[in-house]
Protein backbone atom coordinates (compact mmCIF):
# COMPACT_ATOMS: atom_id res chain seq x y z
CA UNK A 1 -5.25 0.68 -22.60
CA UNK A 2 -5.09 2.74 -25.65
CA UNK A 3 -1.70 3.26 -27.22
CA UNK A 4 -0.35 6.74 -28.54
CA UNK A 5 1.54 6.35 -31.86
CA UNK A 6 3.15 9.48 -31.86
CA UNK A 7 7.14 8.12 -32.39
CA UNK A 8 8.70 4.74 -32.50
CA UNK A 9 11.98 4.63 -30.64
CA UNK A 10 13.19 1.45 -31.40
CA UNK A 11 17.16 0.88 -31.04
CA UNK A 12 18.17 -2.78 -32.57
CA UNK A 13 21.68 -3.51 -32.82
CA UNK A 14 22.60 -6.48 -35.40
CA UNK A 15 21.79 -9.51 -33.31
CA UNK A 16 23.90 -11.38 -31.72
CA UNK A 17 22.13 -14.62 -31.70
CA UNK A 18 21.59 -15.05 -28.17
CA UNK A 19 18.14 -15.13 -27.41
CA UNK A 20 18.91 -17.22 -24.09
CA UNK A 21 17.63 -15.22 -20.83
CA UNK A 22 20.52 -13.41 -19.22
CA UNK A 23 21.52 -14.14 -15.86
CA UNK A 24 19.49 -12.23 -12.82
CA UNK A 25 21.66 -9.80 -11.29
CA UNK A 26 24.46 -9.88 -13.98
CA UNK A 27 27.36 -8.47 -13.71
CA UNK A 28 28.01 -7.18 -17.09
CA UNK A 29 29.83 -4.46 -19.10
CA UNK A 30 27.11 -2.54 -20.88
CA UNK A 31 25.63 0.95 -19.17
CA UNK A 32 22.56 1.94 -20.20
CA UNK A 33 20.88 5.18 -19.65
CA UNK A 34 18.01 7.19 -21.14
CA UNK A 35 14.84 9.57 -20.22
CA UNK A 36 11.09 8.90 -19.61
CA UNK A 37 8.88 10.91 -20.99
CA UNK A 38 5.30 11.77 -21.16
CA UNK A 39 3.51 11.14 -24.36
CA UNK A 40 4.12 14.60 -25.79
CA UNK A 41 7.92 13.44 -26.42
CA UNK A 42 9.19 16.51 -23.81
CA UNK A 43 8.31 16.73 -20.40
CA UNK A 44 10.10 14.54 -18.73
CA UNK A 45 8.10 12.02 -16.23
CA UNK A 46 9.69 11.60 -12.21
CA UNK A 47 10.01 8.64 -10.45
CA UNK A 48 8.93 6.09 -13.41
CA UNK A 49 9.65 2.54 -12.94
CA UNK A 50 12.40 1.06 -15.18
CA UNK A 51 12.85 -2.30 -15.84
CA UNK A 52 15.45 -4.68 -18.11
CA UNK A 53 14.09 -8.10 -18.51
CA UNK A 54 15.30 -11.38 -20.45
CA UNK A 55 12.81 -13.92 -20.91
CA UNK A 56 11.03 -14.06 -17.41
CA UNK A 57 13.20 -12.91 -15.36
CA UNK A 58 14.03 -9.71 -14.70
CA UNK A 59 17.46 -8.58 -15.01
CA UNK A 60 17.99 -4.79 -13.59
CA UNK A 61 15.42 -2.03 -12.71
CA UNK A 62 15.51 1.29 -11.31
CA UNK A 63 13.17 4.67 -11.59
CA UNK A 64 13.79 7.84 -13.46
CA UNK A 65 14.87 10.63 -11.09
CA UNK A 66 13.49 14.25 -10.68
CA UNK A 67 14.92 15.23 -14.79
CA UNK A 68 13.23 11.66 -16.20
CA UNK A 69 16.49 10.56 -16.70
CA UNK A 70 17.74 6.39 -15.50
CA UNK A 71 20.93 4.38 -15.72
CA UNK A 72 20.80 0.49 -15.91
CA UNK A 73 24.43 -0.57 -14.75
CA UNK A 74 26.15 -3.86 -15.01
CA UNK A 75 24.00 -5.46 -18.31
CA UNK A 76 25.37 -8.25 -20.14
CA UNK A 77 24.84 -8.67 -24.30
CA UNK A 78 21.46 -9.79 -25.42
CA UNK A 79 17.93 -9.37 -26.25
CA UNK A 80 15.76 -7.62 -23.91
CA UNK A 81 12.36 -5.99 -23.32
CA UNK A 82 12.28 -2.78 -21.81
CA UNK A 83 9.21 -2.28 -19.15
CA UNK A 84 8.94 1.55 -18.18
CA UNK A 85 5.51 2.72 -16.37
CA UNK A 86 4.39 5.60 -14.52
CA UNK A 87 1.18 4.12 -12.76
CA UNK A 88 -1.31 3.18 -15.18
CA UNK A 89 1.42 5.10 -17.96
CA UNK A 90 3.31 2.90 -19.95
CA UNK A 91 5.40 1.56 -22.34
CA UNK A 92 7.16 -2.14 -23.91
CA UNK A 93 9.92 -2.26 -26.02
CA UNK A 94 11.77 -4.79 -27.73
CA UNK A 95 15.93 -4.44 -27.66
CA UNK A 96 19.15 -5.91 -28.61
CA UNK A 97 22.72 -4.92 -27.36
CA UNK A 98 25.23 -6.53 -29.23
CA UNK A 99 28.92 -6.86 -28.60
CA UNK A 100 30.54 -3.66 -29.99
CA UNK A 101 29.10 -0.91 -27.19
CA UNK A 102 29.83 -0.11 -23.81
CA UNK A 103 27.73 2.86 -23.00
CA UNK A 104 24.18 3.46 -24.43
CA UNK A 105 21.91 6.19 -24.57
CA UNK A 106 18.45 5.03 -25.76
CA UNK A 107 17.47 8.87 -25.85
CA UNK A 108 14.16 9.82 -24.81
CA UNK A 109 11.48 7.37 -24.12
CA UNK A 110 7.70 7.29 -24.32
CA UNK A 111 4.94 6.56 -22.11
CA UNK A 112 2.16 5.75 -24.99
CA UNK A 113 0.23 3.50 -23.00
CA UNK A 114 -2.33 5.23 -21.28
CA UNK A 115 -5.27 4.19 -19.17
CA UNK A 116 -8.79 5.01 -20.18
CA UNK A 117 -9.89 8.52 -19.04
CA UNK A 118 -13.20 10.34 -18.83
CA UNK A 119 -13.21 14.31 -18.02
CA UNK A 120 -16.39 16.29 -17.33
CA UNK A 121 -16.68 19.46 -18.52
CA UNK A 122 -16.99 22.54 -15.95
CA UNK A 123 -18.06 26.16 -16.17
CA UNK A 124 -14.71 27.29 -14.68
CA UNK A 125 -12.23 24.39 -15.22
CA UNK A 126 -10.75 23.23 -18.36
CA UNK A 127 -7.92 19.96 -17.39
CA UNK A 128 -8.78 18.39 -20.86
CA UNK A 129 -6.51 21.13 -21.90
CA UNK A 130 -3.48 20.11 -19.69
CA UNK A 131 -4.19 16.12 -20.62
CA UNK A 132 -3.66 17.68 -24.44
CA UNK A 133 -0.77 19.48 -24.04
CA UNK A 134 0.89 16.43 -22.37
CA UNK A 135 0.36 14.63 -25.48
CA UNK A 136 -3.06 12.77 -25.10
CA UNK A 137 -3.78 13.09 -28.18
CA UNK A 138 -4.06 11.54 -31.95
CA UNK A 139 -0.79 13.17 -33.68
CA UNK A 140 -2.92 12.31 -37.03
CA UNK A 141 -6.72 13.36 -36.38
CA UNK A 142 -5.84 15.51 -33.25
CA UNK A 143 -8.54 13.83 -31.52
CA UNK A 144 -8.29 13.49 -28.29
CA UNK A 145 -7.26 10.19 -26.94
CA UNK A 146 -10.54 10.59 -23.66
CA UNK A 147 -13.67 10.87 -23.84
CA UNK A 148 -14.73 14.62 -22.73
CA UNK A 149 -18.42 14.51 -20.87
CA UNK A 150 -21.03 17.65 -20.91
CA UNK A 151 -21.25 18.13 -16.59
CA UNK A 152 -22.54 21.86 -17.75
CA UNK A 153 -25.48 21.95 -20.40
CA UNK A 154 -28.49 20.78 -17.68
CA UNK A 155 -28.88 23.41 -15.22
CA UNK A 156 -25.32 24.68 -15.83
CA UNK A 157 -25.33 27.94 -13.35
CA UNK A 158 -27.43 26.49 -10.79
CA UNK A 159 -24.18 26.74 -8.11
CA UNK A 160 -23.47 30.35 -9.10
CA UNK A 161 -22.40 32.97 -6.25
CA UNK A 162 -22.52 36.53 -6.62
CA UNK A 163 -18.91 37.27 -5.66
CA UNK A 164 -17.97 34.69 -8.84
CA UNK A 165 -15.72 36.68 -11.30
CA UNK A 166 -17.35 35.07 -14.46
CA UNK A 167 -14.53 36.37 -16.66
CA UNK A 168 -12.54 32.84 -15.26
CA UNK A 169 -15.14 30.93 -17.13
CA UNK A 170 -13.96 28.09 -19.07
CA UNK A 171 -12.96 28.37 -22.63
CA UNK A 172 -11.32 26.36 -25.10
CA UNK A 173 -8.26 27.17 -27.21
CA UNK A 174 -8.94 23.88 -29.34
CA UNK A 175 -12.33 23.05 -31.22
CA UNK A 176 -11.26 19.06 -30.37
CA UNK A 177 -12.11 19.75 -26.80
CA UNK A 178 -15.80 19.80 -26.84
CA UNK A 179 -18.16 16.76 -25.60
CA UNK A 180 -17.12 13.80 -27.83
CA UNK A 181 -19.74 11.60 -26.19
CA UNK A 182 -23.48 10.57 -26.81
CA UNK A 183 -23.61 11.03 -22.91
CA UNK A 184 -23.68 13.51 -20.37
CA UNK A 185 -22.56 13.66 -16.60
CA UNK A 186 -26.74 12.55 -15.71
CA UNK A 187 -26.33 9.63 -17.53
CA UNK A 188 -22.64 8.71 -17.08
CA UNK A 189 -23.35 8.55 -13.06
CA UNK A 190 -27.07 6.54 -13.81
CA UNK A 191 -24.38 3.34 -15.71
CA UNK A 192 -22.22 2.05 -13.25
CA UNK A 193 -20.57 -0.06 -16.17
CA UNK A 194 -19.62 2.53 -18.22
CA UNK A 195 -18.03 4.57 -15.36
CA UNK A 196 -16.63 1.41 -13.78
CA UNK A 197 -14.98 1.55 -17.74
CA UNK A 198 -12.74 4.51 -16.71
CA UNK A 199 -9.55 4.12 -14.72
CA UNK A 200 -9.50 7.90 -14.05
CA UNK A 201 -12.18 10.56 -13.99
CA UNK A 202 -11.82 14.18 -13.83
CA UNK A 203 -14.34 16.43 -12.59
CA UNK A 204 -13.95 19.81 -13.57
CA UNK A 205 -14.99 23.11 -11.54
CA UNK A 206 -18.56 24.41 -12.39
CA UNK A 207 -19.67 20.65 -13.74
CA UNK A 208 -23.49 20.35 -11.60
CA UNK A 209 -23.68 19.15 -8.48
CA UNK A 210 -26.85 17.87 -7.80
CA UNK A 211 -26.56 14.28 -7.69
CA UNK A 212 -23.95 14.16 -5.54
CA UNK A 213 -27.12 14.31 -2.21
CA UNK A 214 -28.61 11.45 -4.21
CA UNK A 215 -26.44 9.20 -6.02
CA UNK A 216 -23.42 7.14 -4.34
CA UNK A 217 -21.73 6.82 -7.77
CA UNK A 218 -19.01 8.82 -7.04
CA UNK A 219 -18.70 6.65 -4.04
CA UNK A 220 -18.67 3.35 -5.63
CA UNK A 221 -16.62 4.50 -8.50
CA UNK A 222 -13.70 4.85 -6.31
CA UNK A 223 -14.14 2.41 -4.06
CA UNK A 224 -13.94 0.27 -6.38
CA UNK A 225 -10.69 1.01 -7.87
CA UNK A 226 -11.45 4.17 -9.38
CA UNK A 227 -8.89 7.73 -9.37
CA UNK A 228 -10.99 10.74 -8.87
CA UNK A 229 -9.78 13.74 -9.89
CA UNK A 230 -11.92 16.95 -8.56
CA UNK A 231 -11.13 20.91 -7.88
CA UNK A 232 -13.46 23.28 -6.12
CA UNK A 233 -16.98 23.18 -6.64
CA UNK A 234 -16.63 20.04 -7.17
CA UNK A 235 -16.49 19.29 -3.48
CA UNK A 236 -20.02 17.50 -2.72
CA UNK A 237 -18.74 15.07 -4.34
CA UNK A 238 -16.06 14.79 -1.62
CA UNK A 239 -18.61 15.49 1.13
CA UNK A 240 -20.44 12.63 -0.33
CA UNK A 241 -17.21 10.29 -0.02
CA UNK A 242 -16.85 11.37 3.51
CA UNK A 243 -20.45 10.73 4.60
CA UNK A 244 -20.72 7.02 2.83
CA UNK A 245 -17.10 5.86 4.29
CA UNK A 246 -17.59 7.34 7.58
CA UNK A 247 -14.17 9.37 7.65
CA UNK A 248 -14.05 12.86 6.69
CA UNK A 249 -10.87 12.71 4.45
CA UNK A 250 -11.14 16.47 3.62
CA UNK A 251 -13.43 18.24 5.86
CA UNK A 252 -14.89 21.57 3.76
CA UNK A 253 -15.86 25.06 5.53
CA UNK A 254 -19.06 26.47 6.04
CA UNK A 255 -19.72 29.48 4.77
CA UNK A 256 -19.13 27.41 1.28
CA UNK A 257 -17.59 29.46 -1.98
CA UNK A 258 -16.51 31.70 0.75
CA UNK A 259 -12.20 32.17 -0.65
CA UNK A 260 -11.41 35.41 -1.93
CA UNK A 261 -7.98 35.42 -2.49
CA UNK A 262 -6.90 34.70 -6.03
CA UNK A 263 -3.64 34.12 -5.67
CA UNK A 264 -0.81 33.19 -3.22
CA UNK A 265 2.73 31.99 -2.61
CA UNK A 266 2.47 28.55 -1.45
CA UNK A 267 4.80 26.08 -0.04
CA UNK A 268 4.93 23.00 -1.69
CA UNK A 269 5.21 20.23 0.62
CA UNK A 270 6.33 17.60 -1.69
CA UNK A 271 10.13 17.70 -1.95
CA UNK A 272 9.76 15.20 -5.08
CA UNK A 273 7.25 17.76 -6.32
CA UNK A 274 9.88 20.81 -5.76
CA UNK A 275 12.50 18.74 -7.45
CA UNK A 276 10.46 18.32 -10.41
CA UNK A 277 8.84 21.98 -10.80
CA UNK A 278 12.44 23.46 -10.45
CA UNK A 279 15.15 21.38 -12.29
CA UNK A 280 12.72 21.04 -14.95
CA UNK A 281 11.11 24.47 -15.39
CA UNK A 282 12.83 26.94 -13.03
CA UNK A 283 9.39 27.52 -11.35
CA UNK A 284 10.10 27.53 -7.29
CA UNK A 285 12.10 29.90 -5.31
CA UNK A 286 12.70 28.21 -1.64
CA UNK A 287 10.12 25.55 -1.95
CA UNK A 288 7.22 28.24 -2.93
CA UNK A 289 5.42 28.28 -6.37
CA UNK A 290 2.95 30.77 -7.02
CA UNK A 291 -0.66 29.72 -7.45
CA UNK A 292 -2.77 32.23 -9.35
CA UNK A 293 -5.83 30.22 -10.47
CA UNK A 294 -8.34 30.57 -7.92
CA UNK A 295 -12.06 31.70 -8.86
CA UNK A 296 -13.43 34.48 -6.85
CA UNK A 297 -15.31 32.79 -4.67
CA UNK A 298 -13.75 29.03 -4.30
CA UNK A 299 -14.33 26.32 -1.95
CA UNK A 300 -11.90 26.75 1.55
CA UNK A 301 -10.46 23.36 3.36
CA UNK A 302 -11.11 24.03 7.08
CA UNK A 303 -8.92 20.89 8.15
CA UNK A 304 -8.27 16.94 6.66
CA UNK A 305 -7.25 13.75 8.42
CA UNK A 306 -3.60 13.85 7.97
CA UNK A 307 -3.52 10.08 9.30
CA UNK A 308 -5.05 9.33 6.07
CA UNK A 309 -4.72 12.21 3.70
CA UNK A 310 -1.75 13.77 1.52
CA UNK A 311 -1.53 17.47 1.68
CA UNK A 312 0.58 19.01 -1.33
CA UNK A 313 0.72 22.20 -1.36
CA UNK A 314 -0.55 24.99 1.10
CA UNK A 315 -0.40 28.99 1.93
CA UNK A 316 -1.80 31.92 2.81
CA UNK A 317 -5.45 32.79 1.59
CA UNK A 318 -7.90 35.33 2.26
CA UNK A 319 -11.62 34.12 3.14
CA UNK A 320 -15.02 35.07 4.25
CA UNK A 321 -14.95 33.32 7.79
CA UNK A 322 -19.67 34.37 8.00
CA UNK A 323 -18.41 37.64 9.99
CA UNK A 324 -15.47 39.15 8.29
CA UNK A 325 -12.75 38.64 6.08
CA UNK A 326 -9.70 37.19 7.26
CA UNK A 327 -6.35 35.34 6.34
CA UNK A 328 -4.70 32.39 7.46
CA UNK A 329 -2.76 29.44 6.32
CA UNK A 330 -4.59 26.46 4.20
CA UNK A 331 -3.79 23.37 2.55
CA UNK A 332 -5.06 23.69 -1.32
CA UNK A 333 -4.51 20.10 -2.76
CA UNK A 334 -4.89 16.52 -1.06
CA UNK A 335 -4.74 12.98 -2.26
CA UNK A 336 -6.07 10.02 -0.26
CA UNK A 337 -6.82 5.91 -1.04
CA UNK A 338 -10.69 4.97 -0.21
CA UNK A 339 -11.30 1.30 -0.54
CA UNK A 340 -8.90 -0.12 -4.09
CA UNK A 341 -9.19 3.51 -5.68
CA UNK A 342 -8.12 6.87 -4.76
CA UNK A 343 -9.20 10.62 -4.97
CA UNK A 344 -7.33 14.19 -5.42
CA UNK A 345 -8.73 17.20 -4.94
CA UNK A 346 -7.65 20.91 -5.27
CA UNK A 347 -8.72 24.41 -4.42
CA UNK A 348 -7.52 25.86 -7.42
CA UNK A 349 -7.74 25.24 -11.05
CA UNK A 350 -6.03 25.20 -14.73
CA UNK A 351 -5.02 28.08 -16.89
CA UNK A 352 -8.17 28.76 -19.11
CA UNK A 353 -7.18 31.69 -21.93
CA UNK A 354 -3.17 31.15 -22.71
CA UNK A 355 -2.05 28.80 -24.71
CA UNK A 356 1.02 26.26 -23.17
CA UNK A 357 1.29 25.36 -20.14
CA UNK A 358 1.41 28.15 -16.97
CA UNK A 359 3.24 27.65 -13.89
CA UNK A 360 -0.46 26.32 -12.19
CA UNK A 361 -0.70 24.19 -15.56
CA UNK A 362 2.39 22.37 -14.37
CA UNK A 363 1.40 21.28 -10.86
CA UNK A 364 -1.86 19.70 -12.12
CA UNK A 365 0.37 17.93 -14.99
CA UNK A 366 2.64 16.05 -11.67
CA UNK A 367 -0.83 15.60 -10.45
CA UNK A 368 -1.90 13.64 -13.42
CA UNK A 369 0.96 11.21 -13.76
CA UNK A 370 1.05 10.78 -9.62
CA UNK A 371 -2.78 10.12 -9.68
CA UNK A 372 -1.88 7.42 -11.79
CA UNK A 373 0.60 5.80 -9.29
CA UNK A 374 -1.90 6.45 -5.96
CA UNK A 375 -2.73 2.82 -5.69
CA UNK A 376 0.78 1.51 -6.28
């Protein structure tokens, strides 16, 4: 794990001199409340697992709701570590509540323990910038805290279409988010230790494809207890999951690169999701969220094995079908588990030429926090 030092939020009373675990299941007078947050100290993390422990026991837990926000009820006086995580996200902290305080409000806490992360670069992707904005990054060098991969430099167009709109190509808004590696892609998928080395890899839209008929990297990487992260063109990678585990998680549709809208109003189908986007960011109207960052020619999901797959989000799309255009209802972003890792894929992509996060920006932020949580 590397750790963030962005802020220290330490709250230490004067001690009481009681450093004698506290009862399991206490009964107590002290309320305790406060917000998880992602490492960027503002958007507040769902669902994180909160925990109060005294020596080795653990004393009271709960998880943040939709806002980030917890409340630890019934806590005697005494010293106490904090345990908050979020998946493979967290944080430890050391505190004391002393005598004098009923009620307390610890404020807004960090997540700035974060697993190890690799992203390859794509022609028409660009989720280093989302892992930046959610803080990922050294507050001193503004390095980024993941290692970014060149998938693009060998053979980069050789998956071009001629219905591609090339002005979605990738581009950064921050010099720190070039290759920081002595490695590409190739070679990252020819050393099984160093990708066994990340806990999550994200594969970008327009990285090359080629190895993915060759090389059961991929494959083993998650199998093994790897998180995947791909969108789009990406897919072989996917087709070469489904052909080495036998199951076709996500099942793609031939022609391929054959979407056209590049847009739509979909319905999320997460209701933890909805709760999130909306009492955070005022982003969904009915349990619909526009989705505007499609290429012009992505990758349609004819069908998935919903015995064993997580659909997220889905909607109404335009396609080439081989014989005509037409428009029906598809599912645009999946997770499943494959042997001790798991995988999530998308149809769409991040916001490439604004600055902040957009409205797409923000579903593939939930997406990176509940990847992290998809073995749990």
């Amino acid at each position: 794990m590397r750790y963030l030092k962005l802020l220290v939020l330490v709250f230490l009373a004067s001690a009481c001199g009681n450093d004698e675990p506290v009862a399991l299941n206490s009964d107590g007078p002290l309320t305790i409340q406060g917000r998880i947050v992602a490492p960027n100290a503002t958007d507040p993390v769902p669902f994180a697992e909160v925990q109060l422990i005294s020596g080795d026991a653990m004393v009271t837990s709960t998880k943040s709701d939709a806002k980030g926000q917890f409340i630890l009820s019934g806590v005697n006086y005494g010293s106490f570590v904090l345990n908050a995580k979020k998946g493979l996200f967290n944080t430890t902290q050391n505190r004391v509540f002393n005598d004098d305080v009923f009620n307390i409000d610890l404020g807004d806490i960090l997540l700035d323990g974060i697993p190890q992360i690799a992203v390859v670069t794509g022609t028409y992707d660009n989720i280093e910038k989302v892992l930046y904005d959610i803080g990922l990054v050294n507050p001193l060098t503004g390095a980024p805290l993941f290692d970014i991969i060149d998938g693009e430099s060998f053979d980069r167009l050789s998956n071009d279409h001629p219905r591609h709109n090339h002005t979605q190509q990738r581009t950064n808004l921050s010099p720190e988010l070039e290759p920081n590696v002595d490695f590409d892609f190739e070679d990252l998928l020819n050393n099984p230790n160093q990708l066994a080395s990340y806990d999550i890899l994200f594969l970008n839209c327009g990285l090359n494809t080629e190895s993915a008929e060759t090389s059961t990297a991929i494959f083993d990487y998650v199998h093994n207890g790897g998180i995947l992260y791909a969108t789009d063109w990406a897919y072989p990678f996917l087709e070469q999951i489904n052909s080495e585990s036998g199951t076709e998680f996500i099942n793609f549709m031939e022609p391929t690169k054959s979407g056209i809208s590049v847009t739509t109003e979909a319905t999320i189908l997460s209701s933890e999701l909805n709760d999130w986007l909306s009492f955070n960011f005022d982003l969904t109207v009915n349990n619909t969220v526009v989705i505007d960052e499609f290429i012009g020619s992505w990758q349609v999901v004819e069908s998935y094995d919903s015995s064993q797959t997580t659909a997220w989000l889905d909607g109404p799309v335009e396609y080439d079908n081989g014989t005509e255009a037409v428009t029906d209802n598809k599912e645009l972003a999946f997770t499943f588990l494959l042997g001790n890792g798991g995988v999530f894929y998308s149809s769409f992509h991040t916001e490439n030429d604004e600055d902040g996060f957009s409205c797409v920006d923000r579903v593939m932020e939930y997406m990176v926090f509940e990847l992290a949580t998809i073995k749990d």
